[in-house]
C-alpha atoms as a PDB file:
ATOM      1  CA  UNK A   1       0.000   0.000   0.000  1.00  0.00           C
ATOM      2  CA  UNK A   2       2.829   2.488   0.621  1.00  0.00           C
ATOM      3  CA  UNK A   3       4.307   1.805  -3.098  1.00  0.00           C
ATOM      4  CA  UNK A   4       1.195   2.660  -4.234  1.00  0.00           C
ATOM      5  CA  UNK A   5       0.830   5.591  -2.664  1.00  0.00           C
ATOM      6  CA  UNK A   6       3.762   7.244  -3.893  1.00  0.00           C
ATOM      7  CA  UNK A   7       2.739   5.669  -7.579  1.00  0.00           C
ATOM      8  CA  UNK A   8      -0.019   8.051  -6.937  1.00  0.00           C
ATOM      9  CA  UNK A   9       1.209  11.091  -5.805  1.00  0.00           C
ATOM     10  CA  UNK A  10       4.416  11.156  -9.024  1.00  0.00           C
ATOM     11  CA  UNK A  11       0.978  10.421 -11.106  1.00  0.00           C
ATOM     12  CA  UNK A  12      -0.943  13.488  -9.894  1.00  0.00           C
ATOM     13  CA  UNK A  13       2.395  15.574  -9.989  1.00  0.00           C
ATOM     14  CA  UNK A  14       2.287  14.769 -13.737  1.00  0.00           C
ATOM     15  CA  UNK A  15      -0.616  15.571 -14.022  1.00  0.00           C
ATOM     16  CA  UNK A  16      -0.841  18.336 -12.693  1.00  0.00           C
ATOM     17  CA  UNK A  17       2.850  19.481 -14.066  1.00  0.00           C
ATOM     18  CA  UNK A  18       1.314  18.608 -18.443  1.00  0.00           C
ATOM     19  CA  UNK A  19      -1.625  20.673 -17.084  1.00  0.00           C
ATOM     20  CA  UNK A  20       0.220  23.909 -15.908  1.00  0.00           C
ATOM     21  CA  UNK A  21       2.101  23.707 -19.472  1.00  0.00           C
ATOM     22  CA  UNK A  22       1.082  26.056 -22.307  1.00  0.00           C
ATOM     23  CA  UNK A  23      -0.451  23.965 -25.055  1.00  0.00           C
ATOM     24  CA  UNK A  24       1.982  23.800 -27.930  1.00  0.00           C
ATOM     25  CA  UNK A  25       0.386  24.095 -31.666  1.00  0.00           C
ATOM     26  CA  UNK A  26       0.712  20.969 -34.366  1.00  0.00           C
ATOM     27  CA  UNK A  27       3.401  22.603 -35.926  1.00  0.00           C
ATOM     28  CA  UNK A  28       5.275  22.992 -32.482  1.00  0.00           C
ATOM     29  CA  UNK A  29       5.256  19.932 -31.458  1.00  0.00           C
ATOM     30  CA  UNK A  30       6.541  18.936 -35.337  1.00  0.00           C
ATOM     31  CA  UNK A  31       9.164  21.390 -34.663  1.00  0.00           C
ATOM     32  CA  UNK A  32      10.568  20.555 -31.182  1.00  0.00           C
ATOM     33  CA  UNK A  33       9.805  16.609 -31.363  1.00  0.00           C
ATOM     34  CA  UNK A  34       9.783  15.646 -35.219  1.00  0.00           C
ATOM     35  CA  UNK A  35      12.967  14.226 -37.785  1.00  0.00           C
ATOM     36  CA  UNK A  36      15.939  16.397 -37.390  1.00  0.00           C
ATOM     37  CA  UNK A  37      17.988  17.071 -40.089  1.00  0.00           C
ATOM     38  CA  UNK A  38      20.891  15.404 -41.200  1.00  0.00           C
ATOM     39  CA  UNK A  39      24.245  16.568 -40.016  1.00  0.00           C
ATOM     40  CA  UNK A  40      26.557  15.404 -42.516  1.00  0.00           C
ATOM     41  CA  UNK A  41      24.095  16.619 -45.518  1.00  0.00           C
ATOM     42  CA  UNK A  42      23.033  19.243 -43.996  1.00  0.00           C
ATOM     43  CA  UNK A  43      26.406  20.760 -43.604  1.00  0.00           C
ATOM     44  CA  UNK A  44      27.289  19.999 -47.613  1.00  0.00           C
ATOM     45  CA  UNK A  45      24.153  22.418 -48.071  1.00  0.00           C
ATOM     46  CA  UNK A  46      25.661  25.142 -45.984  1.00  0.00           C
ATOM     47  CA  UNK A  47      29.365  24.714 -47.594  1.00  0.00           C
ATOM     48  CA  UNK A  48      27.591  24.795 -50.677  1.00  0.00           C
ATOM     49  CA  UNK A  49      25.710  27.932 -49.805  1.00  0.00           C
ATOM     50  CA  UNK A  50      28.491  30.026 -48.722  1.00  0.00           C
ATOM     51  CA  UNK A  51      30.780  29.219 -51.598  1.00  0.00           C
ATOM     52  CA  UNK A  52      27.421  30.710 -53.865  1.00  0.00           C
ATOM     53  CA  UNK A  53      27.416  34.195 -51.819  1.00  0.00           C
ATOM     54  CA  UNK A  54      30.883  33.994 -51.845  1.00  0.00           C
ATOM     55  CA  UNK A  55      31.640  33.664 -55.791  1.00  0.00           C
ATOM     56  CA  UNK A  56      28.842  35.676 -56.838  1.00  0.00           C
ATOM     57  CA  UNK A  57      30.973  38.592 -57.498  1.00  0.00           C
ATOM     58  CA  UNK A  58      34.075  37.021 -58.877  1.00  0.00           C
ATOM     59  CA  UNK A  59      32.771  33.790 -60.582  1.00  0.00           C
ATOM     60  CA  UNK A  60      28.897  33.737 -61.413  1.00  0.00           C
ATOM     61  CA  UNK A  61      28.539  30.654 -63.409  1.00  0.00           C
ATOM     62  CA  UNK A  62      30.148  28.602 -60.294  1.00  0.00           C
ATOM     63  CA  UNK A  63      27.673  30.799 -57.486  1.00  0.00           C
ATOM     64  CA  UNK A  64      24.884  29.765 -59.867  1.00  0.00           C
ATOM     65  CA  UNK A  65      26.314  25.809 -59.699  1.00  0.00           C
ATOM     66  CA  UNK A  66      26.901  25.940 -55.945  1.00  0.00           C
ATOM     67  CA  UNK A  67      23.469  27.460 -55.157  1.00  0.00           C
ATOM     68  CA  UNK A  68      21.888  24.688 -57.265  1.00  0.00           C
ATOM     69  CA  UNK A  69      24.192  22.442 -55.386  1.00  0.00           C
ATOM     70  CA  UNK A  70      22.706  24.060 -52.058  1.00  0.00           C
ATOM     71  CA  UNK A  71      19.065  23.248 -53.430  1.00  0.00           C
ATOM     72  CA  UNK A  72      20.070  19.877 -54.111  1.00  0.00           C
ATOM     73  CA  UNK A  73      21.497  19.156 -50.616  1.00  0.00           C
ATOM     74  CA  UNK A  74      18.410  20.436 -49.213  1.00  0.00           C
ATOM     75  CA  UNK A  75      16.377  18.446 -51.065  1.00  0.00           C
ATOM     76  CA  UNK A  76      18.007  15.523 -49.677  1.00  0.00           C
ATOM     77  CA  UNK A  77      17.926  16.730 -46.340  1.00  0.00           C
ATOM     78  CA  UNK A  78      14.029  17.040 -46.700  1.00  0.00           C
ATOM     79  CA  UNK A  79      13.896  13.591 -48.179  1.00  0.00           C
ATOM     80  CA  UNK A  80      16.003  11.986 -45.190  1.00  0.00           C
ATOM     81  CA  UNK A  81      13.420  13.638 -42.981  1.00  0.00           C
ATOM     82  CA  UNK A  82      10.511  12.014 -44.994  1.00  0.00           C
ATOM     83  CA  UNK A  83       6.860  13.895 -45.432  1.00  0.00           C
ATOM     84  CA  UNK A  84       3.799  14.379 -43.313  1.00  0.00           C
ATOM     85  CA  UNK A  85       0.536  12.677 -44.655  1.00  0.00           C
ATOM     86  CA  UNK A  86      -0.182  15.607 -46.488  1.00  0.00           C
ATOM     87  CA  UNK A  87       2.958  15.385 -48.433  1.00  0.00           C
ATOM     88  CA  UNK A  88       4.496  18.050 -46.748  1.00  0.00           C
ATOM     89  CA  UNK A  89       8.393  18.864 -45.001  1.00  0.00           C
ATOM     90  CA  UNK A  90       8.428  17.922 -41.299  1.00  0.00           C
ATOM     91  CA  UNK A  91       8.663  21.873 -39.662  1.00  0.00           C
ATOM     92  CA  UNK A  92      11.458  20.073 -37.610  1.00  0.00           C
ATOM     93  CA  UNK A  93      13.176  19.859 -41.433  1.00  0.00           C
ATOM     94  CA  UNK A  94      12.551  23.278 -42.486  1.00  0.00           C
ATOM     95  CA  UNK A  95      15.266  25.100 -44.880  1.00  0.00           C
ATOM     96  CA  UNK A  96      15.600  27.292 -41.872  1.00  0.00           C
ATOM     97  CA  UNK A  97      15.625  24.332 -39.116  1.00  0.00           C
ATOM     98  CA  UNK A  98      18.942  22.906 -41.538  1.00  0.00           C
ATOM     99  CA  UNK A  99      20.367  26.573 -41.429  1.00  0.00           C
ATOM    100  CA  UNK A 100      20.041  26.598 -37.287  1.00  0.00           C
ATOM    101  CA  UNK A 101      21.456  23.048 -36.880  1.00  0.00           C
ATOM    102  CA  UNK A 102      24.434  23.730 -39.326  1.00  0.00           C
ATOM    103  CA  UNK A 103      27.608  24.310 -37.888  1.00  0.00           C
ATOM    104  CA  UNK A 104      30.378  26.615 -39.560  1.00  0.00           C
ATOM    105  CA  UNK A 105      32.145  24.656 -42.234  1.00  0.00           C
ATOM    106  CA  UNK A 106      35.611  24.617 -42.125  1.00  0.00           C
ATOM    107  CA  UNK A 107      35.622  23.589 -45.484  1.00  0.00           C
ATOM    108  CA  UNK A 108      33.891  23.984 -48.969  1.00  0.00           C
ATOM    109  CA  UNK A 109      33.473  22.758 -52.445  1.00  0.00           C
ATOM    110  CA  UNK A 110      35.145  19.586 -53.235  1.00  0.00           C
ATOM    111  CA  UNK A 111      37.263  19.250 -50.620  1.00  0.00           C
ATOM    112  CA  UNK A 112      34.352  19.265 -48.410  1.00  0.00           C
ATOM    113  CA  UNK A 113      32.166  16.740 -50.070  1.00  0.00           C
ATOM    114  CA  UNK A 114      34.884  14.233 -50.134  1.00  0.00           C
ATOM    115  CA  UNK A 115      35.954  15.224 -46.405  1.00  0.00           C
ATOM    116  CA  UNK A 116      32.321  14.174 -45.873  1.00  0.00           C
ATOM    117  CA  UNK A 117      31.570  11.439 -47.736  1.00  0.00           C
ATOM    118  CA  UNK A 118      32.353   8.548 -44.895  1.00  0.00           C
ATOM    119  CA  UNK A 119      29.183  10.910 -42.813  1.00  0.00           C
ATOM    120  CA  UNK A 120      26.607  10.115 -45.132  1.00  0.00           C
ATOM    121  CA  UNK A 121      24.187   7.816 -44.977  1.00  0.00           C
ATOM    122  CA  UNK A 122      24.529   5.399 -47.771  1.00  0.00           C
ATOM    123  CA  UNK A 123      21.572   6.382 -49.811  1.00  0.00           C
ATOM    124  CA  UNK A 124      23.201   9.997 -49.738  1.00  0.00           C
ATOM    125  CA  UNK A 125      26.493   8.898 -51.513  1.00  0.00           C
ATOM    126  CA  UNK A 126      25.093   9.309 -55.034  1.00  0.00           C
ATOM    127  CA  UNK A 127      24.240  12.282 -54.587  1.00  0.00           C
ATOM    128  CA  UNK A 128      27.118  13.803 -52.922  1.00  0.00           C
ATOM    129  CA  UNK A 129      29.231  11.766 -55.996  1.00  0.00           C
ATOM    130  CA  UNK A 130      27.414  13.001 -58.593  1.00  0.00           C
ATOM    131  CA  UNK A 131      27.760  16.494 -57.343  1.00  0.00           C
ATOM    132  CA  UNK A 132      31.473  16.337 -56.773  1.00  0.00           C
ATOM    133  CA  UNK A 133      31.784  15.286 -60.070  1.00  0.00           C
ATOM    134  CA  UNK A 134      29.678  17.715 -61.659  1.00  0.00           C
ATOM    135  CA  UNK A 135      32.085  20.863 -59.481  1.00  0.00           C
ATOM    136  CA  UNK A 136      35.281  18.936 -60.337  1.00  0.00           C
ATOM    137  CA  UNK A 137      34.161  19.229 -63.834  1.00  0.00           C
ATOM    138  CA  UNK A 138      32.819  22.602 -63.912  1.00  0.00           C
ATOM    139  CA  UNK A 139      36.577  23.786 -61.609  1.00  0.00           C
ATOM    140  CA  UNK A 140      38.743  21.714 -64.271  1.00  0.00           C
ATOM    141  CA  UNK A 141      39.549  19.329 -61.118  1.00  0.00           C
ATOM    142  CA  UNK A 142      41.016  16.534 -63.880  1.00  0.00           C
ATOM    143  CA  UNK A 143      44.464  15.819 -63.333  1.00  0.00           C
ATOM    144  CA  UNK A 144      43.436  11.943 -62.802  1.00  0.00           C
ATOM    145  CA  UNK A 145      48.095  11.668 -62.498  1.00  0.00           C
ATOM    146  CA  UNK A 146      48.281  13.791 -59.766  1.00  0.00           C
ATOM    147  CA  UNK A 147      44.911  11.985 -58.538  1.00  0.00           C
ATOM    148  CA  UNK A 148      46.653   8.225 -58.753  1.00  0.00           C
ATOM    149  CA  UNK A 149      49.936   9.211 -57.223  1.00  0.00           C
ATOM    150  CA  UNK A 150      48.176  10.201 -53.899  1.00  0.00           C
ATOM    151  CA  UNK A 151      46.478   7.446 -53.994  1.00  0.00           C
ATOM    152  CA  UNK A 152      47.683   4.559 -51.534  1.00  0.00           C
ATOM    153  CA  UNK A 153      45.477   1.299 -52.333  1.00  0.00           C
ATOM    154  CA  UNK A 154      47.748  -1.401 -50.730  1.00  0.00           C
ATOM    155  CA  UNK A 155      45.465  -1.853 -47.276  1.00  0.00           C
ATOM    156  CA  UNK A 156      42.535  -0.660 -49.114  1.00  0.00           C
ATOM    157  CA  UNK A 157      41.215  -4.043 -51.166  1.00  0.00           C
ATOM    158  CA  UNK A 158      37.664  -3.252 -52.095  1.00  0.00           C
ATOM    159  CA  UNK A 159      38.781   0.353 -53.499  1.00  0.00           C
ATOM    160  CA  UNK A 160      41.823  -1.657 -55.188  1.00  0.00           C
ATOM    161  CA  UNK A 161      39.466  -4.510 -56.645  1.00  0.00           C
ATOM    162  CA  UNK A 162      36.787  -1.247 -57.752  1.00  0.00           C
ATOM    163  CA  UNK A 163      39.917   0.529 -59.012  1.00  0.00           C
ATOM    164  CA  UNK A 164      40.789  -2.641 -61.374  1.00  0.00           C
ATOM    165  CA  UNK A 165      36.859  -2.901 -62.358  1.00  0.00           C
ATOM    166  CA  UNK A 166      37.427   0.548 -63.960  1.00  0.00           C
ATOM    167  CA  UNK A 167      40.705  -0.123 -65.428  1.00  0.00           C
ATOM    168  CA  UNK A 168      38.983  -3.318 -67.335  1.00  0.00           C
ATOM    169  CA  UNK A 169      36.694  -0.682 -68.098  1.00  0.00           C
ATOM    170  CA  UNK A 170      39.350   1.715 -70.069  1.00  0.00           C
ATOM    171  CA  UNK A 171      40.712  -0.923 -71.446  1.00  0.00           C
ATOM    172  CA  UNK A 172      37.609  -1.560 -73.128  1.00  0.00           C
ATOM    173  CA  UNK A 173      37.040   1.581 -74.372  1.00  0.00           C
ATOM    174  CA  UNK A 174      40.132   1.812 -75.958  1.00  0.00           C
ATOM    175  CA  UNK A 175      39.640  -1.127 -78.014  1.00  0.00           C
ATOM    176  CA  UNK A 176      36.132   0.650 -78.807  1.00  0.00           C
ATOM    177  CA  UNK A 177      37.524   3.627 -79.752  1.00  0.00           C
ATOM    178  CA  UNK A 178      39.691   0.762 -82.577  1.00  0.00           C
ATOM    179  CA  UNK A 179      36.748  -0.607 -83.004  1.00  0.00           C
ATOM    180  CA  UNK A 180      35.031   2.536 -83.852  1.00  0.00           C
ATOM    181  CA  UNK A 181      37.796   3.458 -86.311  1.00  0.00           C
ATOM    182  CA  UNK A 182      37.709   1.192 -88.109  1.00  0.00           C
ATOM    183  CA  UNK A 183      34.276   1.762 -89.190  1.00  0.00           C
ATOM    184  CA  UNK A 184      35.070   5.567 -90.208  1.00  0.00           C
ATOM    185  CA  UNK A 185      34.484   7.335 -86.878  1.00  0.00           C
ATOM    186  CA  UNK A 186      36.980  10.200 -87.023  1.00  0.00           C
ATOM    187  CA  UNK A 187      38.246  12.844 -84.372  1.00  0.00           C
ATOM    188  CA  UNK A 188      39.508  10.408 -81.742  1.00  0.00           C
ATOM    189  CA  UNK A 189      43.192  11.651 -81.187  1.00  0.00           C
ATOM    190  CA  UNK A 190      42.417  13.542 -77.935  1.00  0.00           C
ATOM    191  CA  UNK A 191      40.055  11.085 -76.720  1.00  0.00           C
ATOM    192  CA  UNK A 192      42.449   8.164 -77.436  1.00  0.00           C
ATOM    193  CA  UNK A 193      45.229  10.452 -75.453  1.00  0.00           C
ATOM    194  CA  UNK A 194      42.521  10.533 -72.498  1.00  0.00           C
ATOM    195  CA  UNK A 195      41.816   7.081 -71.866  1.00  0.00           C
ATOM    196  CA  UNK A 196      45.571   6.608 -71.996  1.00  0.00           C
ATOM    197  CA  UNK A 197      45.663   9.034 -69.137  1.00  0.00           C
ATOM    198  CA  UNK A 198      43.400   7.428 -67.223  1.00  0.00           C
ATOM    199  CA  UNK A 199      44.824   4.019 -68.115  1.00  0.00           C
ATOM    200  CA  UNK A 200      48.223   5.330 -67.247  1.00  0.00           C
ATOM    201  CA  UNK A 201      46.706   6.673 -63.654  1.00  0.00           C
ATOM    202  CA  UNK A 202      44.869   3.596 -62.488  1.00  0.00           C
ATOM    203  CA  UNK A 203      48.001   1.089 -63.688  1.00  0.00           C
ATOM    204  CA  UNK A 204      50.072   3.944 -61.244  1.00  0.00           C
ATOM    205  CA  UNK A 205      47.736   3.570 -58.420  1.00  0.00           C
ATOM    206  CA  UNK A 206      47.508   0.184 -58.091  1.00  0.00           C
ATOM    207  CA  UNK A 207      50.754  -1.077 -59.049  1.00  0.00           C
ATOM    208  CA  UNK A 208      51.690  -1.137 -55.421  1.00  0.00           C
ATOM    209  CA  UNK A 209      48.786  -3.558 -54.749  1.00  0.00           C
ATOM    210  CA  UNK A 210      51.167  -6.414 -57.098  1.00  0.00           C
ATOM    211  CA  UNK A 211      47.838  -6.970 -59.135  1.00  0.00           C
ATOM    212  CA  UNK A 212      47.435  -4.789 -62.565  1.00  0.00           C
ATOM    213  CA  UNK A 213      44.667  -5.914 -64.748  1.00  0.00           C
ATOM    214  CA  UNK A 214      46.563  -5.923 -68.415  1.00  0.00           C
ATOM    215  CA  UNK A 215      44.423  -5.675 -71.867  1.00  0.00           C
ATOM    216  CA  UNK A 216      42.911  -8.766 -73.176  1.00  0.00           C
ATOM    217  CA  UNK A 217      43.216  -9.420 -77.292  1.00  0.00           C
ATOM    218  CA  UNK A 218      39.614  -8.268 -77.631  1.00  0.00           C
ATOM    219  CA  UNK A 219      36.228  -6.902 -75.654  1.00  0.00           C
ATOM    220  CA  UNK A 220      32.332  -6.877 -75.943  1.00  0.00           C
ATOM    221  CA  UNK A 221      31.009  -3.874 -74.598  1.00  0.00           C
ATOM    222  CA  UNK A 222      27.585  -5.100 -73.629  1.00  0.00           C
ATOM    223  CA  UNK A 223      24.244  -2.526 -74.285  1.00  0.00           C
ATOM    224  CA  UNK A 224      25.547  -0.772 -76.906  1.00  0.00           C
ATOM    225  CA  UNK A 225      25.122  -1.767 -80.725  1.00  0.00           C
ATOM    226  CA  UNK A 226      28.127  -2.843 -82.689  1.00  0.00           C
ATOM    227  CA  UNK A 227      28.711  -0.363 -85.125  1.00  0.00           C
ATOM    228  CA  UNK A 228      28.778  -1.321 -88.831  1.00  0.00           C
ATOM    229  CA  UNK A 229      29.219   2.119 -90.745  1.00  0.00           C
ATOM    230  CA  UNK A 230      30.749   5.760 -90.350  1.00  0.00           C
ATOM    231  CA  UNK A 231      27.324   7.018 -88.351  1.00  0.00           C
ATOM    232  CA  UNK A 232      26.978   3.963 -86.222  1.00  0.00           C
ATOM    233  CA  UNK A 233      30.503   4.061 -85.199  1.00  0.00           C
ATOM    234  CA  UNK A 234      30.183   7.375 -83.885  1.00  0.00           C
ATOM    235  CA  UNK A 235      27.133   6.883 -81.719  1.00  0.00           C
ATOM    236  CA  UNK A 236      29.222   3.595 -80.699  1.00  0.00           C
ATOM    237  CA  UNK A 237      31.889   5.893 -79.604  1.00  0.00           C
ATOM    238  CA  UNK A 238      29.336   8.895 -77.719  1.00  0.00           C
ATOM    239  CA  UNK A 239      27.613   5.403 -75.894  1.00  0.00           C
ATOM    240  CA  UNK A 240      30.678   3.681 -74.936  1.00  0.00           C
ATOM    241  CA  UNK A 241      32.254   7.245 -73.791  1.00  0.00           C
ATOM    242  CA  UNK A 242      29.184   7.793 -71.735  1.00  0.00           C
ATOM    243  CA  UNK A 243      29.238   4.389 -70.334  1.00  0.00           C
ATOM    244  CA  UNK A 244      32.638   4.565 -69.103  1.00  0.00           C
ATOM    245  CA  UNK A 245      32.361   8.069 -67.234  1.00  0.00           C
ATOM    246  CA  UNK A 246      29.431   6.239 -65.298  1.00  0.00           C
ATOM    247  CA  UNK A 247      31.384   3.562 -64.469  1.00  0.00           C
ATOM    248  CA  UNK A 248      33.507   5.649 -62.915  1.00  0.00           C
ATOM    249  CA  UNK A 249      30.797   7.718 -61.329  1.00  0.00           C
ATOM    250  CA  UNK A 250      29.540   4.329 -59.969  1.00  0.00           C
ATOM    251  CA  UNK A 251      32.753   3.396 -58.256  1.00  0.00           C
ATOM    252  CA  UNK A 252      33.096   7.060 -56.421  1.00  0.00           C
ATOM    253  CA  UNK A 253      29.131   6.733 -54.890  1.00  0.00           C
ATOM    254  CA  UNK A 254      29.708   2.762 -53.948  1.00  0.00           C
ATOM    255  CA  UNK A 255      33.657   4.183 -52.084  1.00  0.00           C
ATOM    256  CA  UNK A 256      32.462   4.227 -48.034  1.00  0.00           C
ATOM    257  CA  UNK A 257      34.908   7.119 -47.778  1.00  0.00           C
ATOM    258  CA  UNK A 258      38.177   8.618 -48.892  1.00  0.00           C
ATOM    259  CA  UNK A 259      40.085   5.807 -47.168  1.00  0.00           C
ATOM    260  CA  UNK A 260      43.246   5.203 -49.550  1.00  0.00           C
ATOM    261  CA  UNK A 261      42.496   8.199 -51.881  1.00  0.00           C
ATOM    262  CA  UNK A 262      40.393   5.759 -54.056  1.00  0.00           C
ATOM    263  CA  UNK A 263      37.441   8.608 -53.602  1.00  0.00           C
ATOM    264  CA  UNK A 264      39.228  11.670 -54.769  1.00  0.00           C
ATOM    265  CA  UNK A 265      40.387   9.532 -57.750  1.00  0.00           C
ATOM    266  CA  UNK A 266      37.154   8.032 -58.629  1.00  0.00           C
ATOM    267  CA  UNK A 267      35.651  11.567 -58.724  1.00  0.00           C
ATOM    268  CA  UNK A 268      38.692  12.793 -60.591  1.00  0.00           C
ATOM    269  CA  UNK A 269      38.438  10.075 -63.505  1.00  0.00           C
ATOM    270  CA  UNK A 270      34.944  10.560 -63.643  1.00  0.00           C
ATOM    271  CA  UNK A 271      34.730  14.800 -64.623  1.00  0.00           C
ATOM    272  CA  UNK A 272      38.024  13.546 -66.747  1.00  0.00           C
ATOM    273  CA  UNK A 273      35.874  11.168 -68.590  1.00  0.00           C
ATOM    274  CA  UNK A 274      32.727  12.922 -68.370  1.00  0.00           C
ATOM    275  CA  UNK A 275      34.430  16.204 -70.716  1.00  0.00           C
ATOM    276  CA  UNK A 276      34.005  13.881 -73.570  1.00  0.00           C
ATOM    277  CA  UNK A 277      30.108  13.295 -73.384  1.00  0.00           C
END
């Protein structure tokens, strides 16, 4: 009986504590209670932000690309958070709730997304790829040799067997591109000088691993139709071109983080391929 009666009094104290509390609207309770946002993407918004007010003076073509970016990042913020029945952004997800709850960036642009990347959720990592390849692009971050030489893949073998997959990927291209030739495509010298690039890169980066991929006699490049005269060998080339920079796009959103340097070169290879499409 004496349990109970103290059961009773914390009950009425409760009580009488949820009664003496001002009654908090819907959107309140949303607010203080709901999703929060997302730390890691939410700070990739707010990098991406202040590089936009900060450029738009000296460089307004990359302000206009880093506020999309921002736009972009907050869209996946408000996705993370999910909707309300009505389809609607949790309050607790607001544009200005990620503002509040992001912290000052130390730093921006690329460096920051790859900085980042191990933070994001796993569903995120497409997105952040695909944008870091889209700025490394757009800044002329290509030199896939620089890239490969800071690269250090010897304790890193899922980046090392994803670098290889790539490689096998080049060298496929390049006996496209011979393919492709052959049939009358023309205007493949700096394109054939490319893939050798990135060829020469990966083949640097993970000789230290003691396994190199070499070409094989021949290759079927699987989705895209053989060509058999001068117009079909060119859209061969623009398909197989294409399918190679997303292979390489592929292998920087599946990296779990810049472990190894595998990210930065993934991204690199990719906006080095991707001037070509």
């Amino acid at each position: 009986m004496h349990v109970s009666f103290f059961r009773s009094r914390a009950s009425l104290t409760l009580a009488a504590t949820l009664a003496a509390a001002p009654l908090l609207s819907g959107c309140e309770v949303d607010s203080l209670f709901g999703p929060k946002p997302n730390a890691a993407v939410s700070a990739l918004a707010q990098g991406a932000r202040e590089d936009a007010e900060r450029l738009e003076g000296s460089d307004p073509e990359l302000s206009a690309l880093r506020g999309e970016q921002a736009l972009a990042f907050d869209a996946e913020v408000a996705r993370l958070c999910g909707t309300l029945e009505d389809g609607s952004t949790p309050a607790s997800c607001s544009a200005e709730k990620v503002e509040e709850a992001s912290e000052p960036v130390e730093t921006t642009g690329l460096e920051q997304i790859i900085a980042t990347f191990g933070d994001l959720p796993e569903e995120s990592r497409p997105l952040a790829a695909q944008q870091a390849i889209i700025l490394a692009e757009a800044t002329g971050s290509t030199d896939v040799a620089k890239a490969a030489q800071a690269a250090n893949l010897t304790e890193e073998p899922e980046a090392a067997e994803a670098a290889r997959e790539v490689l096998r990927g080049e060298y496929a291209l390049a006996y496209g591109v011979g393919v492709a030739k052959a049939f009358g495509a023309t205007n493949l010298k700096d394109l054939t000088a490319a893939i050798n690039e990135r060829i020469a890169a990966l083949t640097t980066a993970l000789e230290p691993t003691g396994e190199v991929p070499v070409a094989e006699a021949g290759y079927e490049i699987t989705g895209i139709a053989s060509p058999t005269d001068a117009a079909s060998a060119q859209a061969f080339i623009n398909a197989a071109i294409a399918q190679a920079a997303d292979s390489w796009e592929a292998a920087a959103a599946d990296a779990e983080s810049n472990e190894g340097g595998w990210l930065n070169l993934a991204i690199t290879g990719a906006a080095h391929a991707g001037r070509f499409r």
